[in-house]
C-alpha atoms as a PDB file:
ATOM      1  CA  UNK A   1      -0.373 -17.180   1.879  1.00  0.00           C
ATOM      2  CA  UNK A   2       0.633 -15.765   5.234  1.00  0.00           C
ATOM      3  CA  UNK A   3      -2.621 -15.591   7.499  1.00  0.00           C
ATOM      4  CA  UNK A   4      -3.311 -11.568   9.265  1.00  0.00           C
ATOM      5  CA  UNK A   5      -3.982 -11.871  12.811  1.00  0.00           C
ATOM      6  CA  UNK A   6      -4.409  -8.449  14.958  1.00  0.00           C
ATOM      7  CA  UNK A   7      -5.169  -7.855  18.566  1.00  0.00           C
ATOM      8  CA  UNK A   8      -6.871  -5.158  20.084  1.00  0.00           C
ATOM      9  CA  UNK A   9      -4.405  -6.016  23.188  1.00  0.00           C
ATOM     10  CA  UNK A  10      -0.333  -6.950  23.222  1.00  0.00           C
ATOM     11  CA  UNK A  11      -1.807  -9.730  26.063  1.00  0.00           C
ATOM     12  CA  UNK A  12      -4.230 -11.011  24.309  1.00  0.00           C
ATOM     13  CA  UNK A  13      -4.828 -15.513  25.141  1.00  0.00           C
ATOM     14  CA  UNK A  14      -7.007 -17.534  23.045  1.00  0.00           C
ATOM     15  CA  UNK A  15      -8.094 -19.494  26.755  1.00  0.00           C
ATOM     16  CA  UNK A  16     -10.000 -16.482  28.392  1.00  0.00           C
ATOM     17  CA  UNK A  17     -13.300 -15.602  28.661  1.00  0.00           C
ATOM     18  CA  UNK A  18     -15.330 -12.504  28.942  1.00  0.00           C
ATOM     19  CA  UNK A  19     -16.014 -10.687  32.190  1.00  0.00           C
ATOM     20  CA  UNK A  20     -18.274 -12.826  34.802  1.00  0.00           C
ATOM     21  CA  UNK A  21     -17.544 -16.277  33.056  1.00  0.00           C
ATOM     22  CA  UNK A  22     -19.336 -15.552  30.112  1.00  0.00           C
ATOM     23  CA  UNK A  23     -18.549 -17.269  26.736  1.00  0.00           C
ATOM     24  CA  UNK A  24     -16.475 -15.118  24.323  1.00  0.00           C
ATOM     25  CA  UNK A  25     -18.516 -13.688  21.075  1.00  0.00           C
ATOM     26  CA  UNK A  26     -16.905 -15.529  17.697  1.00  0.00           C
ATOM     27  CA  UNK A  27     -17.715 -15.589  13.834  1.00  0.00           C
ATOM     28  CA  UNK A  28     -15.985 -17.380  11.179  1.00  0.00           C
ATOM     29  CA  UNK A  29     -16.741 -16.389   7.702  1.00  0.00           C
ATOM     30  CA  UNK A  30     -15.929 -16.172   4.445  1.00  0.00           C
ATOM     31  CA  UNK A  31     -15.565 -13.037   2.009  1.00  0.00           C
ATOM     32  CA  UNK A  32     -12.458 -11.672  -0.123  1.00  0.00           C
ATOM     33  CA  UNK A  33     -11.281 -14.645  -1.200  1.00  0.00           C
ATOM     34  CA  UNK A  34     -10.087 -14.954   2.622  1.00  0.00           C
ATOM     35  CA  UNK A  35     -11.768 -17.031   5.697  1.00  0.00           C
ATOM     36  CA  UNK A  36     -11.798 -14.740   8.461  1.00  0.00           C
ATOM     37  CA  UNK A  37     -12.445 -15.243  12.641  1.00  0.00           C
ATOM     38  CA  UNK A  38     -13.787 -12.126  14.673  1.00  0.00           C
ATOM     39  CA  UNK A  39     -13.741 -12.734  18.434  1.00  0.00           C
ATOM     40  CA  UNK A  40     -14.211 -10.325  21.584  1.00  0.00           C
ATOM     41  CA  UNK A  41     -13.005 -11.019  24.243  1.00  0.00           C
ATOM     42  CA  UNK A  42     -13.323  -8.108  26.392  1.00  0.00           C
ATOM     43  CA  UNK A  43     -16.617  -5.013  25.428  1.00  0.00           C
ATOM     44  CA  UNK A  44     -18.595  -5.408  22.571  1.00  0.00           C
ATOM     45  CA  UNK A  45     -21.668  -7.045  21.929  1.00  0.00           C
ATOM     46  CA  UNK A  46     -23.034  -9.222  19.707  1.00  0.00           C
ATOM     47  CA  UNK A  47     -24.721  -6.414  17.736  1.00  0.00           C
ATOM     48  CA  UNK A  48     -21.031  -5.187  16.943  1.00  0.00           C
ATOM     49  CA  UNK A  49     -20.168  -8.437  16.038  1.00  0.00           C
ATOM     50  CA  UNK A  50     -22.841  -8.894  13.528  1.00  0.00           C
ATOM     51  CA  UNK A  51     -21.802  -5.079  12.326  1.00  0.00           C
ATOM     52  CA  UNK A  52     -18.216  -6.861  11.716  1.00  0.00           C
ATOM     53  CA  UNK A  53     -19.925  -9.551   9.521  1.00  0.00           C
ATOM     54  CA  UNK A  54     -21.820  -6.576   7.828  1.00  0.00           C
ATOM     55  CA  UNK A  55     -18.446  -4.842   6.868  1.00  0.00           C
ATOM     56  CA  UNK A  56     -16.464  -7.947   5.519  1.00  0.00           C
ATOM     57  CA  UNK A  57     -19.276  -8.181   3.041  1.00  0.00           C
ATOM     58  CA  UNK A  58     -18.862  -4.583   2.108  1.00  0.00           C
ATOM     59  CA  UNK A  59     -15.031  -4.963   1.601  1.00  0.00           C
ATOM     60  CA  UNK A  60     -15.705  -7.918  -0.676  1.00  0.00           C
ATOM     61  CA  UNK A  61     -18.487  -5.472  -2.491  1.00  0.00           C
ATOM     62  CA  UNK A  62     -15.695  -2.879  -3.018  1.00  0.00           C
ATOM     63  CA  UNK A  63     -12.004  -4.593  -3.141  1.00  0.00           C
ATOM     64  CA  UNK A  64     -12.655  -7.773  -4.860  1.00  0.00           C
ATOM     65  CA  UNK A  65     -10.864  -8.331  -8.000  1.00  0.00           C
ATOM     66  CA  UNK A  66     -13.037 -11.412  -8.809  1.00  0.00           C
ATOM     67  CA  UNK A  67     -16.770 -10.840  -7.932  1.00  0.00           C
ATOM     68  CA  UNK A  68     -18.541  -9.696 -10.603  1.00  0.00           C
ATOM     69  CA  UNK A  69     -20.088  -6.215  -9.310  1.00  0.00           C
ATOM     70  CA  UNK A  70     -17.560  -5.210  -6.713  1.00  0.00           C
ATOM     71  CA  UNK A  71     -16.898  -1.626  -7.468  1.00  0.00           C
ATOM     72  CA  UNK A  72     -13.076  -2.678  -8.473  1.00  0.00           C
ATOM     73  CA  UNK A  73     -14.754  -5.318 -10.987  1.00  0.00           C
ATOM     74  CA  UNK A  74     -16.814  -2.486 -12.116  1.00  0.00           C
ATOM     75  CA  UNK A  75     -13.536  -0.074 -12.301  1.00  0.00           C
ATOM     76  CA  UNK A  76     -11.378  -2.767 -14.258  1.00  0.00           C
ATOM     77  CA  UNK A  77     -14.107  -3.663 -16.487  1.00  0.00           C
ATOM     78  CA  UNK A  78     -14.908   0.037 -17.919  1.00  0.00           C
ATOM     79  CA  UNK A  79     -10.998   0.291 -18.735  1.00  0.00           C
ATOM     80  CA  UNK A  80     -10.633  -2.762 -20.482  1.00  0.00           C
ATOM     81  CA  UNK A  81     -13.976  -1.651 -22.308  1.00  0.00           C
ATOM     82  CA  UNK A  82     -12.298   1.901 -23.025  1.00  0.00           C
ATOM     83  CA  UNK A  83      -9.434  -0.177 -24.600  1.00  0.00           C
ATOM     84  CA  UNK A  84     -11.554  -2.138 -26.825  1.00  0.00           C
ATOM     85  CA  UNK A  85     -13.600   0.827 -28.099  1.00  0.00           C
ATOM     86  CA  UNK A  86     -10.360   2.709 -29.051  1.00  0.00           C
ATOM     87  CA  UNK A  87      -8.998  -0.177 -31.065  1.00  0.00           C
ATOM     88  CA  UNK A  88     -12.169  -0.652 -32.809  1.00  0.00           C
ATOM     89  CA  UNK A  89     -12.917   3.129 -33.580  1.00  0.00           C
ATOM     90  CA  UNK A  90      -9.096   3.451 -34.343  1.00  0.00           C
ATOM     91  CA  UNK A  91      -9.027   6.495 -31.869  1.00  0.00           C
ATOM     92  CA  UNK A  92      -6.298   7.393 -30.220  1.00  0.00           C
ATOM     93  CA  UNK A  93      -6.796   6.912 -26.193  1.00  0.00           C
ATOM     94  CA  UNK A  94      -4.736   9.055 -23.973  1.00  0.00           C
ATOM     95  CA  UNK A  95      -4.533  11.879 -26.180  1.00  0.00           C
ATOM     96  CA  UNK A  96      -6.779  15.417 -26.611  1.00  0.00           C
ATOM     97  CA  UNK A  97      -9.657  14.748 -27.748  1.00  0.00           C
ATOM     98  CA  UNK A  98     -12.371  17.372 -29.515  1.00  0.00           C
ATOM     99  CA  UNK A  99     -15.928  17.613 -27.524  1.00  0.00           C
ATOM    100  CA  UNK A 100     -17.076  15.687 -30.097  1.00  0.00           C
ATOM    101  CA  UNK A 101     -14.207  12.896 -30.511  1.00  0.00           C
ATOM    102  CA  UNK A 102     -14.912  12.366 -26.533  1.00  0.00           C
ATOM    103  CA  UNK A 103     -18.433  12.104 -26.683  1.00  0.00           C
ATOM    104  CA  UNK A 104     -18.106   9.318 -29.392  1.00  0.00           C
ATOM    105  CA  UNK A 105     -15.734   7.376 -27.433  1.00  0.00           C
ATOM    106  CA  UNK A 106     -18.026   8.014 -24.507  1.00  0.00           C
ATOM    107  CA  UNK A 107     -21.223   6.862 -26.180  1.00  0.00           C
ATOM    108  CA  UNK A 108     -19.697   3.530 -27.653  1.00  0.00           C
ATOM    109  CA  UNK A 109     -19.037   2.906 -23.845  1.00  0.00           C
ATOM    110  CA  UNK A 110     -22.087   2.909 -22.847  1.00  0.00           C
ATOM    111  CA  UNK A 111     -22.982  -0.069 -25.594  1.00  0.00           C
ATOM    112  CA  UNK A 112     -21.103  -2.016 -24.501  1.00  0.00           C
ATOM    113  CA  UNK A 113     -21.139  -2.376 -20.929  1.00  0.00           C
ATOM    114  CA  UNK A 114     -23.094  -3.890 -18.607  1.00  0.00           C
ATOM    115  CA  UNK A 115     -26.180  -2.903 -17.146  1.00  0.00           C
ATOM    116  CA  UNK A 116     -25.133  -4.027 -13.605  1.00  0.00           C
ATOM    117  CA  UNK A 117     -21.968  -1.703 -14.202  1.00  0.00           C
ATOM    118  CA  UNK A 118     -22.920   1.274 -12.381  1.00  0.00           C
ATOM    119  CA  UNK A 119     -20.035   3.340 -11.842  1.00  0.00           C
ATOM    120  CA  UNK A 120     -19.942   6.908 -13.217  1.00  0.00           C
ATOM    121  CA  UNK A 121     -17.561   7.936 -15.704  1.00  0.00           C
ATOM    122  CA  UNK A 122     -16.622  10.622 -18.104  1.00  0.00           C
ATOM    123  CA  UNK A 123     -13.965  11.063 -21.443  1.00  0.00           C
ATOM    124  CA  UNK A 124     -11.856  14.119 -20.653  1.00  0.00           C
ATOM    125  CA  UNK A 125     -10.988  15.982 -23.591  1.00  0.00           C
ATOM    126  CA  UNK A 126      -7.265  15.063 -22.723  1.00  0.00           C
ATOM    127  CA  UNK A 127      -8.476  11.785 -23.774  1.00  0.00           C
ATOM    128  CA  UNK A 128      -8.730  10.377 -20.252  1.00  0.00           C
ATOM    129  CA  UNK A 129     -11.115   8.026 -18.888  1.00  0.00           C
ATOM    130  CA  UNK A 130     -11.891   9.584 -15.389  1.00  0.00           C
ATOM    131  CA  UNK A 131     -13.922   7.058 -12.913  1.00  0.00           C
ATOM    132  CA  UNK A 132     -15.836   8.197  -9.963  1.00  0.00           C
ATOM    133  CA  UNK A 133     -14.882   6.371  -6.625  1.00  0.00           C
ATOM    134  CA  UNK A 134     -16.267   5.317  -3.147  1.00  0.00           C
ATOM    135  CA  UNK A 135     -14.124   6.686  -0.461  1.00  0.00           C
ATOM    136  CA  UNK A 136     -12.862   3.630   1.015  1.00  0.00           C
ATOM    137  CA  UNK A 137     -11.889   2.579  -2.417  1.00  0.00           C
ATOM    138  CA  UNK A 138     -10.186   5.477  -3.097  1.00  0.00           C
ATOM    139  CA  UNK A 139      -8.432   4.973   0.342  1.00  0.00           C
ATOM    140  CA  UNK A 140      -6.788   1.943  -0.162  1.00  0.00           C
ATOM    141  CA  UNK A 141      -6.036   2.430  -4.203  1.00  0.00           C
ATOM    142  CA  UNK A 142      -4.426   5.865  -2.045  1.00  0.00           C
ATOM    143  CA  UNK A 143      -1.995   3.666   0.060  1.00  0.00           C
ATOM    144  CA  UNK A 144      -1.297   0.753  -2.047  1.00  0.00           C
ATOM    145  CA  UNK A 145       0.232   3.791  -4.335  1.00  0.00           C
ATOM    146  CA  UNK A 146       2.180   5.089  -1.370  1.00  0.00           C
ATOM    147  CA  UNK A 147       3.722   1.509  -1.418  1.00  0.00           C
ATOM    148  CA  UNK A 148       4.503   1.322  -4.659  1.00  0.00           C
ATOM    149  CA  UNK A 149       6.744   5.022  -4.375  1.00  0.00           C
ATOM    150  CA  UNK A 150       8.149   3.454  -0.987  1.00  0.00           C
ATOM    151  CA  UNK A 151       8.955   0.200  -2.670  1.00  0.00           C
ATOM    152  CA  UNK A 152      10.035   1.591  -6.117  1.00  0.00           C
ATOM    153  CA  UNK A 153       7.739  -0.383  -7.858  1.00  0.00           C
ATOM    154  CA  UNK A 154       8.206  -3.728  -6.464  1.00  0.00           C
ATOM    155  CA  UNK A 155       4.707  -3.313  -4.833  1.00  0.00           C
ATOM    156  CA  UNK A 156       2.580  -2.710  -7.704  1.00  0.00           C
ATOM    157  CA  UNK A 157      -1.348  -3.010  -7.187  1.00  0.00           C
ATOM    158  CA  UNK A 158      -2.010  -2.559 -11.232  1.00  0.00           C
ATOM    159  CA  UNK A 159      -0.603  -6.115 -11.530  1.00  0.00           C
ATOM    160  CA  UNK A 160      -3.989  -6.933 -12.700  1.00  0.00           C
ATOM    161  CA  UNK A 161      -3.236  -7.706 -15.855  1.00  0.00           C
ATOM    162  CA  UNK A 162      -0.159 -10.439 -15.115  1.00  0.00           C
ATOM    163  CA  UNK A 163      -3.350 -12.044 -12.454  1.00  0.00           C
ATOM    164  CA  UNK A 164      -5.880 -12.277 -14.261  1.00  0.00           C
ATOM    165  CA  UNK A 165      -4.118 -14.544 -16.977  1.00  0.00           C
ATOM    166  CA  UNK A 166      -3.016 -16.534 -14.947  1.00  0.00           C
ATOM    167  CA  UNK A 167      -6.082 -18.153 -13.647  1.00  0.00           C
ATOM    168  CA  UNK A 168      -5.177 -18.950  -9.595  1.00  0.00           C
ATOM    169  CA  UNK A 169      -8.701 -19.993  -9.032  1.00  0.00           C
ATOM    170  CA  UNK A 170      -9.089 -22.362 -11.505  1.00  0.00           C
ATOM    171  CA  UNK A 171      -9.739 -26.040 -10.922  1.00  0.00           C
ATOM    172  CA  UNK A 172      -6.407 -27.066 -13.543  1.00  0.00           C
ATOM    173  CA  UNK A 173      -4.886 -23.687 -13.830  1.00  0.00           C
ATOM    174  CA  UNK A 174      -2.289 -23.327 -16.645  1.00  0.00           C
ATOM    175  CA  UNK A 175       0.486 -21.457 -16.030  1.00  0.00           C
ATOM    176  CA  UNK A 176       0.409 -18.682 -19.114  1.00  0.00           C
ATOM    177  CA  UNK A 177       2.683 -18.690 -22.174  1.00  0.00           C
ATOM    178  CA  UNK A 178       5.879 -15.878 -22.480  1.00  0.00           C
ATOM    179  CA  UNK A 179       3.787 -14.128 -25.410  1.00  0.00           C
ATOM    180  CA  UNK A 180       1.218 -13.578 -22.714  1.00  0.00           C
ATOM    181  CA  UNK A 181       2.934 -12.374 -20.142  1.00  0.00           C
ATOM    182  CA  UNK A 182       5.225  -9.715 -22.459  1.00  0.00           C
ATOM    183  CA  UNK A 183       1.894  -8.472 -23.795  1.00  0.00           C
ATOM    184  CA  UNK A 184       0.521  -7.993 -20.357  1.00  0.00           C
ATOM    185  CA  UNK A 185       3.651  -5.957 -19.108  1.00  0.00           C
ATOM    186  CA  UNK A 186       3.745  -2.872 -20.796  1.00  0.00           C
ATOM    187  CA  UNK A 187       0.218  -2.158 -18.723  1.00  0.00           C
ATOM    188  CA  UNK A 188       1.918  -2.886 -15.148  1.00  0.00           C
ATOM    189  CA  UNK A 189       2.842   0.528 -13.755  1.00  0.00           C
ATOM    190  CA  UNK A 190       1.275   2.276 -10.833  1.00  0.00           C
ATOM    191  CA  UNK A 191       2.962   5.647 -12.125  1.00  0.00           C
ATOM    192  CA  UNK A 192       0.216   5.471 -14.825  1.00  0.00           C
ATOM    193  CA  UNK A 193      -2.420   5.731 -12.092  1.00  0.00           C
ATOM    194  CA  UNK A 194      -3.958   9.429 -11.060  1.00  0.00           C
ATOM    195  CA  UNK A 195      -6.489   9.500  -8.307  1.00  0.00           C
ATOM    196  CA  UNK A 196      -7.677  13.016  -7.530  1.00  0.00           C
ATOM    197  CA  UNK A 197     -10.081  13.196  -4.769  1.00  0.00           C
ATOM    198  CA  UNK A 198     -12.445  10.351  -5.701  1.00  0.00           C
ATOM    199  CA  UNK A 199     -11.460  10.485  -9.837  1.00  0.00           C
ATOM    200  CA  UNK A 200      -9.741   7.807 -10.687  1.00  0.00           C
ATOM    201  CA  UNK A 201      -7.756   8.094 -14.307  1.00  0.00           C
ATOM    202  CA  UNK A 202      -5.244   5.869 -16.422  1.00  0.00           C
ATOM    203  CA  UNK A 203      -2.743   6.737 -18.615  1.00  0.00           C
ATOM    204  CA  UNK A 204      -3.101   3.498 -20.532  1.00  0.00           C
ATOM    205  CA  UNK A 205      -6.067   2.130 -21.511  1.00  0.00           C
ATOM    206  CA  UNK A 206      -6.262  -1.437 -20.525  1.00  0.00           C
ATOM    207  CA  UNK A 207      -4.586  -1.200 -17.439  1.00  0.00           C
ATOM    208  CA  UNK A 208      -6.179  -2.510 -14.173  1.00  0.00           C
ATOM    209  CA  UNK A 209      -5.846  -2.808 -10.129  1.00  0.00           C
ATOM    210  CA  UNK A 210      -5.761  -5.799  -8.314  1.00  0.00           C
ATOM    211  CA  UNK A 211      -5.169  -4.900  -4.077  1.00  0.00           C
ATOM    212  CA  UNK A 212      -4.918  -8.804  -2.936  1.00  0.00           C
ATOM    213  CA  UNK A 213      -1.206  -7.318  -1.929  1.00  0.00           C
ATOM    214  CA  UNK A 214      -2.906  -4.994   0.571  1.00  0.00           C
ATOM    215  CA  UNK A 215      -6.379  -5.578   1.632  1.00  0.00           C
ATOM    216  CA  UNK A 216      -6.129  -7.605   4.296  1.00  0.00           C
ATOM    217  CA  UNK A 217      -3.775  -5.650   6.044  1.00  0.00           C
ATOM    218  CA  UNK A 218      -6.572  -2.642   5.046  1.00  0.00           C
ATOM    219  CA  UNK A 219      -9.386  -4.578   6.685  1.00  0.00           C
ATOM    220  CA  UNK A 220      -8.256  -5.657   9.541  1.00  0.00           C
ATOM    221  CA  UNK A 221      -6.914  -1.913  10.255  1.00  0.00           C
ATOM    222  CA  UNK A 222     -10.462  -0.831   9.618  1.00  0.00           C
ATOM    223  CA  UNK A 223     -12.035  -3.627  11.905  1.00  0.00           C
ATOM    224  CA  UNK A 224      -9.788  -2.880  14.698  1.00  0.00           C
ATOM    225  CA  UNK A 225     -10.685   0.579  14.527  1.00  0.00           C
ATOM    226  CA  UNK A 226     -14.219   0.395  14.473  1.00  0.00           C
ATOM    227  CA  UNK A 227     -13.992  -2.080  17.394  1.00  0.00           C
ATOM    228  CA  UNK A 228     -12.068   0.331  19.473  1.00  0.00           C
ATOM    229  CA  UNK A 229     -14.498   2.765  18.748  1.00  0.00           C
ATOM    230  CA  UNK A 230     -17.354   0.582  19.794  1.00  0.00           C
ATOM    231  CA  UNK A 231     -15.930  -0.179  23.492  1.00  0.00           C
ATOM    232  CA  UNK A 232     -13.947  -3.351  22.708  1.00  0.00           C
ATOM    233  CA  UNK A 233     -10.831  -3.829  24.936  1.00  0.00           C
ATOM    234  CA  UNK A 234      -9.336  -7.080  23.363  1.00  0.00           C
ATOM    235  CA  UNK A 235     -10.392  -8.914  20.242  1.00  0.00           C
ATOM    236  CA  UNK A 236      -8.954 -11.707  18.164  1.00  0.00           C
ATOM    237  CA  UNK A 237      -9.094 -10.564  13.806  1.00  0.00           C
ATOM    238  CA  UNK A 238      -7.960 -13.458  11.846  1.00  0.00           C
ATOM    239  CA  UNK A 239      -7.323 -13.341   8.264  1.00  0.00           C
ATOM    240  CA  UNK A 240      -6.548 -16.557   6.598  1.00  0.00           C
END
């Protein structure tokens, strides 16, 4: 995978040092799936580094596909939930509901997820599941749908389903049979995706987001900006 790297400043050298010979401030760290280098080269302190470290954590809290808990865990997990209990109560998802045909749906949610799934939700009458979302979330699920209307689709971030059967971080992955991969298709499609304000709705239950295509680009636009904001003249972000 191609590694990120941004600059604060076009002349940016890995050789220099800070202001009066002092030794440039560096992490290297691990979160997102990615290993990542912060260095300042030029303002800053080590408190804003350690603020840096403090953010890639909360990026992996919020955009991670894989760790159970993120909020985009959380989000995938109640809609393949919603899917489930509409199979099993034979109820039609995606279509107008009655108060009471919502609050049944809603109710058999609750069952069955997870305590540690926190996220607040609601069945619409028009028989939409309607999730609740941070801002910076909502941000990014924002622009990776920008680049799916500038691409035409061939950006999709609800390619969720095609990734998560197919196992990258396995030890012996297997690549997944044509069955599986037809079955998973018909839920790819970022048209099916309505985010208003902070709600964030499907048309098809069973669908899901994965933003691997776009976070790092994301993060390292959001750690450059806090770092200009803090003072720093030149940095170093590295995203592996």
């Amino acid at each position: 995978m191609m590694a990120l790297v941004l600059s604060l400043w076009v002349g940016l050298f890995m050789g220099c040092s800070r202001a009066g010979g002092e030794e440039n401030l560096t992490t290297t760290g691990f979160a997102f799936d990615t290993t990542y280098t912060i260095t300042l080269y030029e303002g800053g302190s080590r408190e804003v580094l350690d603020s840096c470290i403090k953010k890639c954590s909360e990026y992996e809290r919020i955009f991670s596909r894989t760790l159970e808990g993120s909020e985009l865990y959380q989000v995938n997990e109640l809609e393949q939930i919603y899917g489930q209990v509409c199979q099993n109560m034979d109820a039609a998802c995606g279509v107008p509901y009655t108060g009471k045909e919502a609050k049944a749906v809603c109710d058999a949610i609750a069952e069955r997820k997870p305590e540690n799934n926190t996220l607040p939700y609601q069945i619409e009458e028009d028989g939409r599941m309607v999730i609740s979302v941070s801002d910076m979330l909502r941000d990014i699920i924002k622009k990776g749908l920008e680049y799916g209307e500038i691409s035409g689709g061939s950006f999709d971030i609800t390619v969720e389903p095609l990734t998560s059967i197919w196992n990258f971080k396995e030890e012996d992955p297997v690549i997944p049979d044509k069955e599986e991969v037809k079955a998973a298709l018909p839920f790819i499609d970022y048209r099916k995706v309505s985010l208003e304000g902070n709600q964030l709705s499907f048309q098809q239950p069973g669908m899901g987001i994965d933003l691997g295509g776009i976070a790092k680009g994301f993060i390292a636009d959001d750690l450059k900006s806090y770092l200009a904001g803090q003072g720093v003249r030149r940095a170093f972000i590295y995203l592996s």
